[in-house]
N, C-alpha and C. Protein backbone atom coordinates (compact mmCIF):
# COMPACT_ATOMS: atom_id res chain seq x y z
N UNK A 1 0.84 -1.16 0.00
CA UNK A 1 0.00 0.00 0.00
C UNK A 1 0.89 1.24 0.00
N UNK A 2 0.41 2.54 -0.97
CA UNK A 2 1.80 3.43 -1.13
C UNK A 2 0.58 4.67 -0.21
N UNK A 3 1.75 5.33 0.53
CA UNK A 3 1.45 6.58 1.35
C UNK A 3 1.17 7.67 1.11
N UNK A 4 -0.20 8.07 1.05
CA UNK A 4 -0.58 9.40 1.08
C UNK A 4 0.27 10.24 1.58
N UNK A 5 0.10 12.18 0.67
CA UNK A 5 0.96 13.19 1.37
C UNK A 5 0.31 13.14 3.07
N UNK A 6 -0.82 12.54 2.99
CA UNK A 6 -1.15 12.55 4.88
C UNK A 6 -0.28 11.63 5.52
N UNK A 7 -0.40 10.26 5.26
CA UNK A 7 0.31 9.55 5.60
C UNK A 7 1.62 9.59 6.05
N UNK A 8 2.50 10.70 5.01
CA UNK A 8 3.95 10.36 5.05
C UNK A 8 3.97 11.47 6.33
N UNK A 9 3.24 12.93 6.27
CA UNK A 9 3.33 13.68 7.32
C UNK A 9 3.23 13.10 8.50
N UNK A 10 2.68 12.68 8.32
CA UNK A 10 2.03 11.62 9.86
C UNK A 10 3.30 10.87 10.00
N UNK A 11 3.89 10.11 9.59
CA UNK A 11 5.10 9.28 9.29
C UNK A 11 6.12 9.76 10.20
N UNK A 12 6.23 11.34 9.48
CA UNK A 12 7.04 12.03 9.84
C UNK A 12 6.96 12.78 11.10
N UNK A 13 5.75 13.11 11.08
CA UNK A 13 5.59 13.90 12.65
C UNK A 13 5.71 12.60 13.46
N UNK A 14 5.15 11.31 13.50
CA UNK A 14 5.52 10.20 14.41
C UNK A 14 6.59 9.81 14.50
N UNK A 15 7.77 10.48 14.07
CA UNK A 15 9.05 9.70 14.20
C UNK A 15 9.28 8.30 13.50
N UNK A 16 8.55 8.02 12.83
CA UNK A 16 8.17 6.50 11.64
C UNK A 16 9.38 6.60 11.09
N UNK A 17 9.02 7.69 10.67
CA UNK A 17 10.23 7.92 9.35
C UNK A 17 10.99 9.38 9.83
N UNK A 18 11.98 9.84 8.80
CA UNK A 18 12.63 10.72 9.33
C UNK A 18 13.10 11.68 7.76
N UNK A 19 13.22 12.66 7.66
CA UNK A 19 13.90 13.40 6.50
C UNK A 19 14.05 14.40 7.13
N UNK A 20 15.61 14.92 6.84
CA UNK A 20 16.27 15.95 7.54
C UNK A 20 17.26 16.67 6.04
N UNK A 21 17.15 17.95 6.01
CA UNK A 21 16.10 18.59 6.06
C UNK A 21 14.57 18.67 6.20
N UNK A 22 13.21 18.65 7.08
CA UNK A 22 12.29 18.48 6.60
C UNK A 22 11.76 19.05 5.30
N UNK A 23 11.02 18.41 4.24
CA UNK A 23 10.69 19.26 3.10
C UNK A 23 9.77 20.34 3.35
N UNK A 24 9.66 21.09 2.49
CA UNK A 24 8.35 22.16 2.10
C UNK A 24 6.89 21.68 2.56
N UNK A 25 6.15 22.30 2.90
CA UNK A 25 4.69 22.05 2.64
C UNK A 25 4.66 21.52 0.93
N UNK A 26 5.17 22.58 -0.04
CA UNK A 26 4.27 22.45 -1.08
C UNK A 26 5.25 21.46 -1.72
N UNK A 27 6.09 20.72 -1.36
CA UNK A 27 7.01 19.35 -1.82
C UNK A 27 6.36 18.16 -1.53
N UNK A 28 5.19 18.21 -1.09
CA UNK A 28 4.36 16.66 -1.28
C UNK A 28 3.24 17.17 -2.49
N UNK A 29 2.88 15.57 -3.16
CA UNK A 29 1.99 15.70 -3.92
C UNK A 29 0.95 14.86 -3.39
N UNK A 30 -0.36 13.68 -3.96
CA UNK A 30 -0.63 13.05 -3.65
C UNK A 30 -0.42 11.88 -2.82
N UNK A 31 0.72 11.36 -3.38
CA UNK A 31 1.69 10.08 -3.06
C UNK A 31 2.79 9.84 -3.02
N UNK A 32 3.77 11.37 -3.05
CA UNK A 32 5.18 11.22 -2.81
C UNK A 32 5.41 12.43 -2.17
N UNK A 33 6.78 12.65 -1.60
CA UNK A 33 7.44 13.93 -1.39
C UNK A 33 8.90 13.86 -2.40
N UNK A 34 9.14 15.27 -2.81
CA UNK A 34 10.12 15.72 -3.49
C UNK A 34 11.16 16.14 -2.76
N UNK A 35 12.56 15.43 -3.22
CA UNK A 35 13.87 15.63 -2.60
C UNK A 35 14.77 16.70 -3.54
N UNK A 36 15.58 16.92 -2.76
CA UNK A 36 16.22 18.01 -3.61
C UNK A 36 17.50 17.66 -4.16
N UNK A 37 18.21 18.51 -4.65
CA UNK A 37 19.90 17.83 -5.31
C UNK A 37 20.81 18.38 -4.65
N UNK A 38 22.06 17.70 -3.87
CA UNK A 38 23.19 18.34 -3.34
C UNK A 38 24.13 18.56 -4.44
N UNK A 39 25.01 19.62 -3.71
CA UNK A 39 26.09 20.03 -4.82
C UNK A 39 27.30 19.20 -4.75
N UNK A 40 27.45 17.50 -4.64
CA UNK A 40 27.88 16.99 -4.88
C UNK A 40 27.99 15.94 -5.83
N UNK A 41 28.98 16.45 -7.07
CA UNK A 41 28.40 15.31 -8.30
C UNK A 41 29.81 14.23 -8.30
N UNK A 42 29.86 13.16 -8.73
CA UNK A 42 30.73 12.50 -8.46
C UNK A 42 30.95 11.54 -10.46
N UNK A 43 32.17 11.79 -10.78
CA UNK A 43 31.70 11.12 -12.42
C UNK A 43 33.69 10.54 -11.97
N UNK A 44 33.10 9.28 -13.26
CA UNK A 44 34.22 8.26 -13.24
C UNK A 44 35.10 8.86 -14.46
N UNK A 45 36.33 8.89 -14.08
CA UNK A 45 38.08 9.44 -14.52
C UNK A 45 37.98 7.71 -15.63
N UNK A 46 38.39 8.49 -16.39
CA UNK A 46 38.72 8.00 -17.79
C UNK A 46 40.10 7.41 -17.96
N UNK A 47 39.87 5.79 -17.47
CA UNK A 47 41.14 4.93 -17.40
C UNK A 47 40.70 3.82 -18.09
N UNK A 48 41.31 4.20 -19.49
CA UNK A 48 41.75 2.95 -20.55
C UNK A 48 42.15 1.60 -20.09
N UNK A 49 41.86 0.27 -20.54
CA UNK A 49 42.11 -1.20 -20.29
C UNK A 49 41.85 -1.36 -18.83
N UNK A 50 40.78 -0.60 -17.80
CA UNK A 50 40.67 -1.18 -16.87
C UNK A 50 38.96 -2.00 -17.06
N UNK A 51 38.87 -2.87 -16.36
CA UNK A 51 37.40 -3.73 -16.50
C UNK A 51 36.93 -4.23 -15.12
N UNK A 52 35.51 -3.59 -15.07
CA UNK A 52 35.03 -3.99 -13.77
C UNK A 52 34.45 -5.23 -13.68
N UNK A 53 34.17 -5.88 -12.88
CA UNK A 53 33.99 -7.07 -12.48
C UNK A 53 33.27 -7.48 -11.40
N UNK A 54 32.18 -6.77 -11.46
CA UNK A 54 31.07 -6.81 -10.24
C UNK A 54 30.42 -8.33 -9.61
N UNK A 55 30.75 -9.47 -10.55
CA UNK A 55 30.39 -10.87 -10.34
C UNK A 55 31.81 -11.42 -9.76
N UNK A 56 32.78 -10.80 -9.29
CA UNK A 56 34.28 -11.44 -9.05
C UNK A 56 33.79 -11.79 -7.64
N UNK A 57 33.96 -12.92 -6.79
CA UNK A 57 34.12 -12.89 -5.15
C UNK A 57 35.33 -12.05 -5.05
N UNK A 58 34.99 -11.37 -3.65
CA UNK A 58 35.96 -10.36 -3.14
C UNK A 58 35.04 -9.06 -4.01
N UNK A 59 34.73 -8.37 -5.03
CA UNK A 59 34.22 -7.45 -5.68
C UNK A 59 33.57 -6.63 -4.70
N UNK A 60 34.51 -5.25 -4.26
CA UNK A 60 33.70 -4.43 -3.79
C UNK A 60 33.72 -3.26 -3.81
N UNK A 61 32.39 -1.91 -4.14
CA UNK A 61 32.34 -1.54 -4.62
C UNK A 61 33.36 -0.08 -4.13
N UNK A 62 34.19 -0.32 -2.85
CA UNK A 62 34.66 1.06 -2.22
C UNK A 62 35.81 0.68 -3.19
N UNK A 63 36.50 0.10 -3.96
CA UNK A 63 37.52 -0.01 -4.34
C UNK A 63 37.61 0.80 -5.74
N UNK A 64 36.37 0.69 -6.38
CA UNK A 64 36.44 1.78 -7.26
C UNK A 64 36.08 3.56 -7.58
N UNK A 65 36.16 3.29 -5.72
CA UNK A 65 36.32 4.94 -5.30
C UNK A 65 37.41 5.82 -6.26
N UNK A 66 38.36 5.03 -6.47
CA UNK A 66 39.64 5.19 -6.88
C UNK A 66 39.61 5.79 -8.13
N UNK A 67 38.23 5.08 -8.88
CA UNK A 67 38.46 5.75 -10.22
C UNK A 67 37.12 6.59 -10.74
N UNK A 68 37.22 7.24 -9.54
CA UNK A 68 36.08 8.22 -9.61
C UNK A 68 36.31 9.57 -8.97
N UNK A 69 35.79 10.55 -9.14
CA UNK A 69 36.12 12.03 -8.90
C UNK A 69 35.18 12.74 -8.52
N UNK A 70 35.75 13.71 -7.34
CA UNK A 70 34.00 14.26 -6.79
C UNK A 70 34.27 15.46 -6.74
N UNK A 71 33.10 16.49 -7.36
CA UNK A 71 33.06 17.67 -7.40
C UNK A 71 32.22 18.44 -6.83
N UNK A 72 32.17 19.50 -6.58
CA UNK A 72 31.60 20.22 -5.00
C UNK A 72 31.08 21.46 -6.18
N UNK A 73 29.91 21.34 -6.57
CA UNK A 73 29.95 22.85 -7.18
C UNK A 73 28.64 23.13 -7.04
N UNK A 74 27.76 24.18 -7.51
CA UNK A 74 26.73 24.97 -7.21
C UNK A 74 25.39 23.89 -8.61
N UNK A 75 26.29 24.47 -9.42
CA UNK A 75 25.78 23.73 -10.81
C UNK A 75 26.83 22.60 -11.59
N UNK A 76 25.85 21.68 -12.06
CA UNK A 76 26.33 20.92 -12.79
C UNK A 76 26.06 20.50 -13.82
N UNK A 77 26.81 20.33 -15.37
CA UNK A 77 26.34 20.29 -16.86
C UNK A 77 26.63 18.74 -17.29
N UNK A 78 25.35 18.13 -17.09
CA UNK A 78 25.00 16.90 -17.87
C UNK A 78 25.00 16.98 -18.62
N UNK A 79 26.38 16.68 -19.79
CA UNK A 79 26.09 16.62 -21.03
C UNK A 79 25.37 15.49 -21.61
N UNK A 80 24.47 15.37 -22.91
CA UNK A 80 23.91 14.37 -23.55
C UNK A 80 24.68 13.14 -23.62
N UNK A 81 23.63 11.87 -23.40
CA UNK A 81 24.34 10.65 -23.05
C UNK A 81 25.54 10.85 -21.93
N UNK A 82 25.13 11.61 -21.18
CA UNK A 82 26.51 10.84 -20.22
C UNK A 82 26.31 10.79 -18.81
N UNK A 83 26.52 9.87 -18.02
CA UNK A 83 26.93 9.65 -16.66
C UNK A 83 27.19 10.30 -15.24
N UNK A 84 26.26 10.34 -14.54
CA UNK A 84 26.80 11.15 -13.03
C UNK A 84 26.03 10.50 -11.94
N UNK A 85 27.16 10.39 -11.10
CA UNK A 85 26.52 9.60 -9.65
C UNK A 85 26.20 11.47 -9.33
N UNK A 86 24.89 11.38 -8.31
CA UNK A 86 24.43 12.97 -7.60
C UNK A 86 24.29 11.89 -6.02
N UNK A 87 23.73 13.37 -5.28
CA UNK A 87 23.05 12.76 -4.07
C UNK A 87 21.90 13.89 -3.40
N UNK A 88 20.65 13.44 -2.93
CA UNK A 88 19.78 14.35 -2.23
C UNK A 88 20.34 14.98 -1.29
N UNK A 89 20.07 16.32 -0.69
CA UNK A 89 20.95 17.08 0.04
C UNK A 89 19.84 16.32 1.59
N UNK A 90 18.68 15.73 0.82
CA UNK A 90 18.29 15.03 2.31
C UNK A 90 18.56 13.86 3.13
N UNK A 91 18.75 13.80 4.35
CA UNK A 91 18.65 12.25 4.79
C UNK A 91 17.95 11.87 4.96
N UNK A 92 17.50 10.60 4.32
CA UNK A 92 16.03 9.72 5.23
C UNK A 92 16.58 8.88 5.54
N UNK A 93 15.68 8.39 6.90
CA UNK A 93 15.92 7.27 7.93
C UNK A 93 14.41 6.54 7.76
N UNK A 94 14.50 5.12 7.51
CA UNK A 94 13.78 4.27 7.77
C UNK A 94 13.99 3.47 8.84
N UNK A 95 13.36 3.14 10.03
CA UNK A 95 13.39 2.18 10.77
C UNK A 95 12.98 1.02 10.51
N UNK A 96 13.75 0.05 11.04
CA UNK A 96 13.29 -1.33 11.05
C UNK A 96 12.02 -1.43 10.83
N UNK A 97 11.51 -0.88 12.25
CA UNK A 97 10.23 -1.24 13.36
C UNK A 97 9.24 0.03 12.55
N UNK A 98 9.60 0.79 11.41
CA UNK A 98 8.56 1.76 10.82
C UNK A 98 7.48 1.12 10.01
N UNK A 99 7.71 -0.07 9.53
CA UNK A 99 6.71 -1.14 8.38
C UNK A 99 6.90 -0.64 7.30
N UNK A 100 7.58 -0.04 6.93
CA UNK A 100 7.94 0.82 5.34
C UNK A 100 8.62 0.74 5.00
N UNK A 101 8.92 0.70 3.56
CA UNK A 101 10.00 0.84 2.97
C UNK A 101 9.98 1.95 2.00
N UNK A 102 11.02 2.46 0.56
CA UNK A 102 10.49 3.47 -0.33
C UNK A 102 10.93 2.95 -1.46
N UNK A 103 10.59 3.80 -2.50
CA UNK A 103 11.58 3.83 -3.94
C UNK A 103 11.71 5.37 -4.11
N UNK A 104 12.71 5.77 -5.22
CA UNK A 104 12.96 7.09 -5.33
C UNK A 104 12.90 6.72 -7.17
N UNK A 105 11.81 7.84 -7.57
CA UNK A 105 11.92 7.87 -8.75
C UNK A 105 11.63 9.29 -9.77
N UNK A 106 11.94 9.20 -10.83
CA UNK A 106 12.38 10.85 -11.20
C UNK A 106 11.01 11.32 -11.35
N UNK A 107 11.12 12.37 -11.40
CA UNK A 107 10.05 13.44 -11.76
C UNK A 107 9.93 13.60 -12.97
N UNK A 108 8.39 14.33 -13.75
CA UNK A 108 8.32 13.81 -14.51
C UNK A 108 9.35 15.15 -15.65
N UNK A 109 9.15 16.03 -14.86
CA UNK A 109 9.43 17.86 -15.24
C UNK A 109 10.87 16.99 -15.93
N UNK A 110 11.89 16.20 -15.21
CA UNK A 110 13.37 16.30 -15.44
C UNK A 110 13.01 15.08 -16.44
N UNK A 111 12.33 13.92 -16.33
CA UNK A 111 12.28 12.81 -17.33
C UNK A 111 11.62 13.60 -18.60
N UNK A 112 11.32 14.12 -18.89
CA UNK A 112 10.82 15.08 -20.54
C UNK A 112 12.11 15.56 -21.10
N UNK A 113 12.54 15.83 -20.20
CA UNK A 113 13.78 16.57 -20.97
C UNK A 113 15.29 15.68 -20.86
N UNK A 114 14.46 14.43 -20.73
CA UNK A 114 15.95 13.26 -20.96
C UNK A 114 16.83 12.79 -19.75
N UNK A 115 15.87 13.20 -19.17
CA UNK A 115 17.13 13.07 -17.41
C UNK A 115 16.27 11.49 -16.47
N UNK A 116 17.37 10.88 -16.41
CA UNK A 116 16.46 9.50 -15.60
C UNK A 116 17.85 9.80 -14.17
N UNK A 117 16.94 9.44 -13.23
CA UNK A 117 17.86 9.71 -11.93
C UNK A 117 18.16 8.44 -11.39
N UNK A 118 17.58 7.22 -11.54
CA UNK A 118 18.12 6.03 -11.32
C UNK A 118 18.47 4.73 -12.44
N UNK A 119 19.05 4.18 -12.48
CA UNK A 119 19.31 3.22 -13.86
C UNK A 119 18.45 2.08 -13.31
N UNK A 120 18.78 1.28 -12.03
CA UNK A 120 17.83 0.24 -11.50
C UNK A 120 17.46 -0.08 -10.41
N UNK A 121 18.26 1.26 -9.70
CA UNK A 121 18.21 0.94 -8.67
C UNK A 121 17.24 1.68 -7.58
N UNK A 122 15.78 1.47 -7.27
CA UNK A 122 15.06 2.87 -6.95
C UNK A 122 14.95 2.56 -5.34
N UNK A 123 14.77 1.52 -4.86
CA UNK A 123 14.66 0.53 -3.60
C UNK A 123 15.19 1.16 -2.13
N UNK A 124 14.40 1.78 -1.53
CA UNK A 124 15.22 2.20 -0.55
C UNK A 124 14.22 1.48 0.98
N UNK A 125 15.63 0.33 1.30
CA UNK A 125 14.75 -0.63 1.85
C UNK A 125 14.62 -0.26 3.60
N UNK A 126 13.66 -0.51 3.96
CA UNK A 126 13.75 -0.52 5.63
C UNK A 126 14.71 -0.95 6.05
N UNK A 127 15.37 0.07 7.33
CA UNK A 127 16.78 0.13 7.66
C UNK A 127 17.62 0.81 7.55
N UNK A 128 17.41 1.50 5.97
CA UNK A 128 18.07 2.39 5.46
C UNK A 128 18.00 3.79 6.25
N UNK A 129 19.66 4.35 6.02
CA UNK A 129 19.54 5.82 6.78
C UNK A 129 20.48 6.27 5.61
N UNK A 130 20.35 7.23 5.29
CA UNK A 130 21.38 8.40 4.47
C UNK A 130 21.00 9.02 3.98
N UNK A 131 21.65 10.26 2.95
CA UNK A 131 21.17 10.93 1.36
C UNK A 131 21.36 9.54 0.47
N UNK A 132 20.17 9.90 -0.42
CA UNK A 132 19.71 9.14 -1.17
C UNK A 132 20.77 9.25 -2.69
N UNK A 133 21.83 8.11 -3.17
CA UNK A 133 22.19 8.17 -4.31
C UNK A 133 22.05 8.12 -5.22
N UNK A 134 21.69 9.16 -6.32
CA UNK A 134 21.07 9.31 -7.71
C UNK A 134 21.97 8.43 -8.82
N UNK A 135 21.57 7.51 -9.71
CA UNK A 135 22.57 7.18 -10.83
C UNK A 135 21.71 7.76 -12.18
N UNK A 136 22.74 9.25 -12.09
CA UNK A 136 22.12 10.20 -13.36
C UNK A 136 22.74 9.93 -14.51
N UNK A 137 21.55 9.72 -15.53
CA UNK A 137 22.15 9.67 -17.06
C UNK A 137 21.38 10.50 -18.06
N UNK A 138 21.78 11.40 -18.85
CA UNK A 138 21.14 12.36 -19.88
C UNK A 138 20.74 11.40 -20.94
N UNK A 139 19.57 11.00 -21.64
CA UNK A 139 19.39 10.34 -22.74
C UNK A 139 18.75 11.71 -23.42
N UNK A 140 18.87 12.19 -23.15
CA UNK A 140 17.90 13.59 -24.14
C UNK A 140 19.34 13.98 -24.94
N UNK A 141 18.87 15.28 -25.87
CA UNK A 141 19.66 15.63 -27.00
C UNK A 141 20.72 16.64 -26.74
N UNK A 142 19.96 17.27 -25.65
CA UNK A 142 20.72 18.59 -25.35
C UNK A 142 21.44 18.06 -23.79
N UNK A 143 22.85 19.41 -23.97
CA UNK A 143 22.87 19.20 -22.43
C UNK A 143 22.25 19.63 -21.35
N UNK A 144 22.39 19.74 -19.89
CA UNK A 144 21.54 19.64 -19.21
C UNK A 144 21.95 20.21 -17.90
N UNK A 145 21.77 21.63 -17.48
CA UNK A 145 22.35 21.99 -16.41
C UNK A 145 21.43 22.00 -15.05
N UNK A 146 22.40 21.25 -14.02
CA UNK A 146 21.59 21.26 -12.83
C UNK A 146 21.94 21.47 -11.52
N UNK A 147 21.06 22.30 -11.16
CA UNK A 147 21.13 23.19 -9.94
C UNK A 147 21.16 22.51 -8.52
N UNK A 148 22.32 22.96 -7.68
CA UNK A 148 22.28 22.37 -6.30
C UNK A 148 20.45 22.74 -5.92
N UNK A 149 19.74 22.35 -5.07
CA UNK A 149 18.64 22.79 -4.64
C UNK A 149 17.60 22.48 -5.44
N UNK A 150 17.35 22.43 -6.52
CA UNK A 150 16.10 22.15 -6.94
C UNK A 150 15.95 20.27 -7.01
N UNK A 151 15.00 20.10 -6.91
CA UNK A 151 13.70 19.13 -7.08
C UNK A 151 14.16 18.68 -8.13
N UNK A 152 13.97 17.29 -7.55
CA UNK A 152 15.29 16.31 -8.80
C UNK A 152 14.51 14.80 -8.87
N UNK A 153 13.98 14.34 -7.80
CA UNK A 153 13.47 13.18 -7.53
C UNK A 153 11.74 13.39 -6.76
N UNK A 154 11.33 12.06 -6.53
CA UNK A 154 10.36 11.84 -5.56
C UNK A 154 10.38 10.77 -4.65
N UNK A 155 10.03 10.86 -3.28
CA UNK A 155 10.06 9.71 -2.77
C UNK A 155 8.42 9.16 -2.47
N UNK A 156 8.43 7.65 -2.91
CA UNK A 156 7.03 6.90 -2.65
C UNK A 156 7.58 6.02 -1.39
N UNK A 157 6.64 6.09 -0.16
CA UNK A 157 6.87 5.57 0.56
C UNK A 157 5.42 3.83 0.88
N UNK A 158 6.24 3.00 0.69
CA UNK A 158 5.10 1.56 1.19
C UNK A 158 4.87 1.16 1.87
N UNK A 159 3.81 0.83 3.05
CA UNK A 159 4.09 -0.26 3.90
C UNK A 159 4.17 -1.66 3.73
N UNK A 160 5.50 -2.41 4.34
CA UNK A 160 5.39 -3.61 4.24
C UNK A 160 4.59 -4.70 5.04
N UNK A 161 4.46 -5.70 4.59
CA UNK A 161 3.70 -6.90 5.46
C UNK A 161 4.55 -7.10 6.81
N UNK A 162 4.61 -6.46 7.95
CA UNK A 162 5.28 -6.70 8.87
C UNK A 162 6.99 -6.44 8.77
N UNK A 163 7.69 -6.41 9.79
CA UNK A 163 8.73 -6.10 10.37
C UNK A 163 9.72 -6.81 9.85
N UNK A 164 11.07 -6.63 9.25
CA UNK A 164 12.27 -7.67 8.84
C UNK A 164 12.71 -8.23 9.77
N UNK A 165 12.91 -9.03 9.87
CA UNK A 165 14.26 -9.98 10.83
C UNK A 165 15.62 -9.32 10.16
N UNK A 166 15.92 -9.01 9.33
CA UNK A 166 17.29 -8.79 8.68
C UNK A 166 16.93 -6.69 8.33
N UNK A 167 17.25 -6.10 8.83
CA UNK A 167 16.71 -4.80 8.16
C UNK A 167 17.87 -4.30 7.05
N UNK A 168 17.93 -3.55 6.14
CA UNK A 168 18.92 -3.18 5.09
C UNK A 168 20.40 -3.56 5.99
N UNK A 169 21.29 -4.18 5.56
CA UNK A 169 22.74 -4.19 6.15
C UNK A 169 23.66 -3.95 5.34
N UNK A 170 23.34 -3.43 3.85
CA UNK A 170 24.20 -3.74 2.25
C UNK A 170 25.31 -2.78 2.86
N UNK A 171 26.07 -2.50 1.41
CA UNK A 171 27.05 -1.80 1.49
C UNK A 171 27.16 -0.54 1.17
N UNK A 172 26.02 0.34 1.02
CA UNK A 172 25.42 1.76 0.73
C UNK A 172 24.39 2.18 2.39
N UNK A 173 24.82 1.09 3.36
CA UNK A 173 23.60 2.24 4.97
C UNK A 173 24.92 3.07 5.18
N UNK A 174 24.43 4.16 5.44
CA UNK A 174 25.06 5.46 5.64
C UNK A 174 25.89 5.86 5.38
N UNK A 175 25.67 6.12 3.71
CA UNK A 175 26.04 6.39 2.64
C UNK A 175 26.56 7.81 3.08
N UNK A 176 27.46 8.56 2.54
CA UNK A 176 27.97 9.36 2.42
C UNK A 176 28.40 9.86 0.96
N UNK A 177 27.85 11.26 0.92
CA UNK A 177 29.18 12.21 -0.47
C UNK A 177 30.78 12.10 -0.08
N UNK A 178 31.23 11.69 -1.17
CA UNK A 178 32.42 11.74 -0.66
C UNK A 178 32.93 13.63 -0.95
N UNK A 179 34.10 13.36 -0.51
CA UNK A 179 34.91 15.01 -0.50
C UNK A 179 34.99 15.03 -1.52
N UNK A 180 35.54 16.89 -2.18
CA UNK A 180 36.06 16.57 -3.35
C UNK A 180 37.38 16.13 -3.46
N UNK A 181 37.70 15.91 -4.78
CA UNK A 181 38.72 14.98 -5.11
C UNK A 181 39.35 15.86 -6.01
């Protein structure tokens, strides 16, 4: 069952859930609230004959911190077809014990004009605490400049059938921007 803008308030004023910054009044719609964009963009450094290997045992993903670069700026220019890890300047906290979980998925204002904010990954499972990591890609024609602060995503929040025994433990809970680089 997905959460009314009552619901999630309620959520939120109960301590259920948590988003820090709190949003706007006028940042909920029916069935989501809108997150915003930090001015941290992070894009992968251009190293010839290297190959990732995400199915290798041992494969993990802090290791290719290394070949990635983080930039601290106000605005940032998505050029057409290309690649950028972002992050919400908000944190949400899901509790275990909240019965919810979310997904984060783009808006529709930025998907018209070629901008998808996640590739597959929208899942933000009970347990989870951090800013939320965008995997931005321009499929539109033009490039694409984007502003620390504005409204980039939405969050749908669900309740689940009861409580996890296991709550999120992956290798993205409390996620962090890295510095710049």
């Amino acid at each position: 069952m997905i959460l009314t803008d009552r619901e999630i308030q309620s959520a939120l004023n109960s301590g259920q859930i948590s988003i820090d910054p709190r949003p706007e009044v006028d940042a909920y719609s029916s069935t989501s609230v809108d997150l915003t964009l930090l001015d941290n963009f992070t894009v992968w450094r251009s190293n010839p004959g290297i190959t990732i290997r995400p199915g290798k045992r041992g494969h993990s993903y802090s290791h290719l911190a290394t070949l990635q670069e983080s930039r601290i700026t106000d605005q940032y220019e998505l050029r057409s077809m290309s690649f950028v890890l972002a992050w919400t300047k908000e944190i949400v906290t899901i509790p275990n014990s909240s019965r919810l979980a979310a997904r984060v998925e783009g808006k529709s204002s930025i998907a018209r004009i070629g901008i998808s904010v996640h590739i597959t990954a929208p899942t933000v499972h009970s347990g989870f605490t951090g800013p939320i990591q965008l995997e931005m890609f321009n499929f539109g024609p033009h490039d694409v400049v984007l502003d620390a602060g504005m409204r980039i995503c939405q969050l749908i929040f669900e309740q689940t059938l009861g409580t996890p025994d296991k709550g999120y433990q992956g290798a993205f809970l409390n996620q962090a921007p890295r510095t710049a680089s």
